[in-house]
Protein backbone atom coordinates (compact mmCIF):
# COMPACT_ATOMS: atom_id res chain seq x y z
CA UNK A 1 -27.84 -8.67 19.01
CA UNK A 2 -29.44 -10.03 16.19
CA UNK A 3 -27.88 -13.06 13.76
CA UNK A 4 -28.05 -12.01 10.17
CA UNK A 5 -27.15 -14.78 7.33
CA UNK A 6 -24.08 -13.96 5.78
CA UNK A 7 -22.95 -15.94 2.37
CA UNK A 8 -19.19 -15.88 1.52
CA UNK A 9 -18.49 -15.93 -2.31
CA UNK A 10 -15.37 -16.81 -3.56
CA UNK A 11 -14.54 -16.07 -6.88
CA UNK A 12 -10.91 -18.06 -7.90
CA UNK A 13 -9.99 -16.10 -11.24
CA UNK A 14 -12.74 -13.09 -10.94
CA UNK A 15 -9.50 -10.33 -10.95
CA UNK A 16 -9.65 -6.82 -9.88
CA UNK A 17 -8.51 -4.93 -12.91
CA UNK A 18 -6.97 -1.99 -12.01
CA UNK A 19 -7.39 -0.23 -14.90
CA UNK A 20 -11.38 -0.78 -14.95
CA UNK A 21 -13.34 -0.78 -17.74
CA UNK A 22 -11.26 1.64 -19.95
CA UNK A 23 -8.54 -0.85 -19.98
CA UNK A 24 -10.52 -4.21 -20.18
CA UNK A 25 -9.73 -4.78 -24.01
CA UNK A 26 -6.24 -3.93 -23.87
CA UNK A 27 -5.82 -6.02 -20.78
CA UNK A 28 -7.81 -9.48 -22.01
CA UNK A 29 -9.87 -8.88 -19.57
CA UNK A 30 -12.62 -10.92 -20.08
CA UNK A 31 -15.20 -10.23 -16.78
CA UNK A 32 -15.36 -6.62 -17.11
CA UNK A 33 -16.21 -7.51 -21.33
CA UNK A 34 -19.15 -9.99 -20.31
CA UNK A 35 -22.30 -9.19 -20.00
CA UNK A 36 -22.39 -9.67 -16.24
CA UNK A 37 -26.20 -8.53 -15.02
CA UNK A 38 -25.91 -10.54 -11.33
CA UNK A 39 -22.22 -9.78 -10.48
CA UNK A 40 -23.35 -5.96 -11.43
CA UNK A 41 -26.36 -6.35 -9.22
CA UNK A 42 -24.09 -7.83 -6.17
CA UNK A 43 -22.35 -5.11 -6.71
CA UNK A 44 -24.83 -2.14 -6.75
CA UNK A 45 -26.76 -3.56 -3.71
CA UNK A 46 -23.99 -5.26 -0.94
CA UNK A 47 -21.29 -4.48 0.64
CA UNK A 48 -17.91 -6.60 -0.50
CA UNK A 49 -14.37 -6.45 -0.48
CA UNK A 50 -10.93 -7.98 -2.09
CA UNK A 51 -8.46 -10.28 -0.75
CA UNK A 52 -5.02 -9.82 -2.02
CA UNK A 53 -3.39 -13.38 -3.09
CA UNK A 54 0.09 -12.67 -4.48
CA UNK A 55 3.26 -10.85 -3.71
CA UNK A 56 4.27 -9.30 -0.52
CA UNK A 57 0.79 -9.58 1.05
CA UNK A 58 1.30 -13.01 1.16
CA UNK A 59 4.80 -13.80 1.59
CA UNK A 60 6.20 -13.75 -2.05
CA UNK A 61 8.72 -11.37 -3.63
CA UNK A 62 6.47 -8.35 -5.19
CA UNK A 63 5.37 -9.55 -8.87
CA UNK A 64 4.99 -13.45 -7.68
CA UNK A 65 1.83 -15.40 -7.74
């Protein structure tokens, strides 16, 4: 087995909006609005995923933070 790097980006306050681009304006959504040419390239060319950090995943009633 081979060892490939791996790099682990964490992104505190770099949401998920559910509502995607069509909502972004109504929402105040201000990542999906910017101009974002790296994050779009990260996320045309590797493989990522989402950590939930509020509500029931974690413990909390559902709506808590």
């Amino acid at each position: 087995m081979t060892k490939k790097p791996v790099v682990l980006i964490i992104r505190d306050g770099w949401g998920i909006n559910p509502g995607g681009k069509a909502q972004a304006e109504a929402n105040g959504d201000a990542t999906l609005l910017a101009r974002t040419p790296f994050h779009d390239h990260l996320y045309a060319t590797y493989p990522r995923g989402t950590v939930s950090a509020s509500g029931e995943d974690v413990g909390l009633p559902d709506g808590q933070m």
